[in-house]
C-alpha atoms as a PDB file:
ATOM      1  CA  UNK A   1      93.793  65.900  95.068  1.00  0.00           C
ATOM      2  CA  UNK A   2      93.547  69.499  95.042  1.00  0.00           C
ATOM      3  CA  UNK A   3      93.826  70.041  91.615  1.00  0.00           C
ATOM      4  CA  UNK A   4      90.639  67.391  91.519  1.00  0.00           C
ATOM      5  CA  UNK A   5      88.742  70.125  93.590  1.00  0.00           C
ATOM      6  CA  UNK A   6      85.957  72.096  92.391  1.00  0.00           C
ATOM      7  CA  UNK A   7      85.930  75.423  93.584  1.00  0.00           C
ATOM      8  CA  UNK A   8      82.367  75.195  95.068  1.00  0.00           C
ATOM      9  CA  UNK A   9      84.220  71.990  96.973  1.00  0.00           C
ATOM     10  CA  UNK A  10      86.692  74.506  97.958  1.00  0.00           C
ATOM     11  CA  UNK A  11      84.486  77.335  99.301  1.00  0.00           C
ATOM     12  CA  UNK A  12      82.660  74.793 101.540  1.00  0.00           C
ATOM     13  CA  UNK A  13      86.174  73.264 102.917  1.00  0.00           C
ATOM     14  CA  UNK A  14      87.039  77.125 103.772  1.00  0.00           C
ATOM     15  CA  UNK A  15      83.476  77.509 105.361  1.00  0.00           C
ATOM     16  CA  UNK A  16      83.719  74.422 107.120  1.00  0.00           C
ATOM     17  CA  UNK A  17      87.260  75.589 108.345  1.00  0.00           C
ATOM     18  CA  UNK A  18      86.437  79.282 109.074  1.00  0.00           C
ATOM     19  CA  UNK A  19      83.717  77.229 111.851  1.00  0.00           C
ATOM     20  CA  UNK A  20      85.554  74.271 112.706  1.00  0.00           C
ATOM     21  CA  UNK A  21      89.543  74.314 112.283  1.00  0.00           C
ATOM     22  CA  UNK A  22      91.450  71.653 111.425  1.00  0.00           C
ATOM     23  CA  UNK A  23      93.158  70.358 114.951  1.00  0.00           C
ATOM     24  CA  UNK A  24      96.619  71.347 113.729  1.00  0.00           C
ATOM     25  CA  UNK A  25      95.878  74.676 113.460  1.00  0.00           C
ATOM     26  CA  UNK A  26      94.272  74.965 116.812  1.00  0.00           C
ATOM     27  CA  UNK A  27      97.317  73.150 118.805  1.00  0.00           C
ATOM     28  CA  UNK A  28      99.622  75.594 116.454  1.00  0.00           C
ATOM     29  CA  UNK A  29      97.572  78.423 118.258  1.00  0.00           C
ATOM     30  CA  UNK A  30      97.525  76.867 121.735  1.00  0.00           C
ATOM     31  CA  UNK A  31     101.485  75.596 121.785  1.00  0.00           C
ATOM     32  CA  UNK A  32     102.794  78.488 119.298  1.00  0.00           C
ATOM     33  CA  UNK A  33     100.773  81.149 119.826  1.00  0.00           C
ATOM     34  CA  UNK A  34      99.643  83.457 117.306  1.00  0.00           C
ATOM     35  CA  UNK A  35     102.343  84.843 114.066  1.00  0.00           C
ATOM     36  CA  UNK A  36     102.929  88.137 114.448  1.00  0.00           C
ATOM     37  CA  UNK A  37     102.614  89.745 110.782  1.00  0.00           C
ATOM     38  CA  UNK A  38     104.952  91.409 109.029  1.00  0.00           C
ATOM     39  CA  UNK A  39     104.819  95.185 109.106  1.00  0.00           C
ATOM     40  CA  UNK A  40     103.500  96.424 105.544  1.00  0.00           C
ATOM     41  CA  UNK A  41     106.525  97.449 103.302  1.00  0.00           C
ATOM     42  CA  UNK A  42     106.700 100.907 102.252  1.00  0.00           C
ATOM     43  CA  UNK A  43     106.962 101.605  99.034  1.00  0.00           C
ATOM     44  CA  UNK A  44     110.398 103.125  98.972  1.00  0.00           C
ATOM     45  CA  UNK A  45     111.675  99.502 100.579  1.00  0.00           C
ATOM     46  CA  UNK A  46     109.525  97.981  97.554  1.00  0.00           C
ATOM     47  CA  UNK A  47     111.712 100.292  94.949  1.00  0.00           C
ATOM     48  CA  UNK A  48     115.512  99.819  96.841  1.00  0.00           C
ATOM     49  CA  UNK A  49     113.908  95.819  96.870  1.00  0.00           C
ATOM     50  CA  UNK A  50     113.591  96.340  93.060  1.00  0.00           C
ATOM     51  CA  UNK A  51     116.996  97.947  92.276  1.00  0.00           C
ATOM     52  CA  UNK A  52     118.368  95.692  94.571  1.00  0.00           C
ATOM     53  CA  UNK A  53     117.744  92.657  92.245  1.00  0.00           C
ATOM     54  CA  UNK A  54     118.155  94.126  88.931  1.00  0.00           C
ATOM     55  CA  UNK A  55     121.605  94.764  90.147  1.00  0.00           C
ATOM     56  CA  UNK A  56     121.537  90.869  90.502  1.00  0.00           C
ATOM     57  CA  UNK A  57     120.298  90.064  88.050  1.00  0.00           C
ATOM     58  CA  UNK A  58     122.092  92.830  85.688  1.00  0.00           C
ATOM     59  CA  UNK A  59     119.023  93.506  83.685  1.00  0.00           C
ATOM     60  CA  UNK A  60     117.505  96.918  83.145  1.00  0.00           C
ATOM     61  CA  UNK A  61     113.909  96.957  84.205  1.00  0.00           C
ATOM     62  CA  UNK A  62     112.109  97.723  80.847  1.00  0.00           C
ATOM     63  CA  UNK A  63     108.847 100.042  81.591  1.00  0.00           C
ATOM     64  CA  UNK A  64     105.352  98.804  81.195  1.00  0.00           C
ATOM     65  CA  UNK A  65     103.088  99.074  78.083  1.00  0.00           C
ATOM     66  CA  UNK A  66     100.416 101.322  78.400  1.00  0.00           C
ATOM     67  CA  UNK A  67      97.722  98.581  77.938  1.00  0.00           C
ATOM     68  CA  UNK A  68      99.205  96.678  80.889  1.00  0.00           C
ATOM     69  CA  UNK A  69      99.493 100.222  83.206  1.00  0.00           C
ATOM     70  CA  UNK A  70      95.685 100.982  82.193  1.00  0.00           C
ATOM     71  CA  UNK A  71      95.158  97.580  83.571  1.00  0.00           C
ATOM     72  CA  UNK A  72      96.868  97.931  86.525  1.00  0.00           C
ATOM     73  CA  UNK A  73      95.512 101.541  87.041  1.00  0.00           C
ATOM     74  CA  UNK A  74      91.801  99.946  86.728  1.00  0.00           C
ATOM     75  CA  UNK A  75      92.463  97.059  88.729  1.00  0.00           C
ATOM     76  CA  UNK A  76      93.305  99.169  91.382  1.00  0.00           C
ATOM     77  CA  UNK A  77      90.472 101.510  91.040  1.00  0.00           C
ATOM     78  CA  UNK A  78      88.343  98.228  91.610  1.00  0.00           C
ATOM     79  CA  UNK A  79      89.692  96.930  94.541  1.00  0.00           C
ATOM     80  CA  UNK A  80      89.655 100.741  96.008  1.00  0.00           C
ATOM     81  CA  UNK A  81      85.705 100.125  95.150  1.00  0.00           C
ATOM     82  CA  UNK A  82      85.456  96.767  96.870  1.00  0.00           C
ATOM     83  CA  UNK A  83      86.899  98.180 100.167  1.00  0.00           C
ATOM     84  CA  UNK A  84      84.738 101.101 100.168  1.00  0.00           C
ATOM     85  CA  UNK A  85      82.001  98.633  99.946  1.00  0.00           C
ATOM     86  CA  UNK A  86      83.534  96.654 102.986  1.00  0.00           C
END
């Protein structure tokens, strides 16, 4: 069924749901209580993380192409652009 979904379908759902929120949720808030997030991982923890499983794996991490880093690098810029915006 969801892969039937339009994404205009799906934007109104989330609207709908952003007003109105599905019952589950709501008894998940009442009886649960709210999640408490994660802390944001630092970016050493990311690079141990990484070194970590290519031990595991025992494959050398092979570095990125420069097309792919310039895409990166400008994908970043972007979203740095849309939160300025914010």
């Amino acid at each position: 069924m969801v892969h039937e979904t339009s994404f205009r379908e799906l934007t109104e759902l989330l609207g709908y749901w952003s007003e109105e929120p599905p019952t589950h949720v709501l008894l998940a808030l009442r009886y649960l209580g709210e999640r408490k997030k994660k802390p944001a991982q630092t970016d050493e923890k990311f690079a141990q993380d990484g070194l970590e499983l290519q031990r595991m794996l025992g494959t050398a991490a092979k570095p990125m192409p420069p097309h792919v880093r310039e895409m990166a690098e400008w994908a970043e810029a972007q979203q740095a652009k849309l939160r300025r915006k914010k």
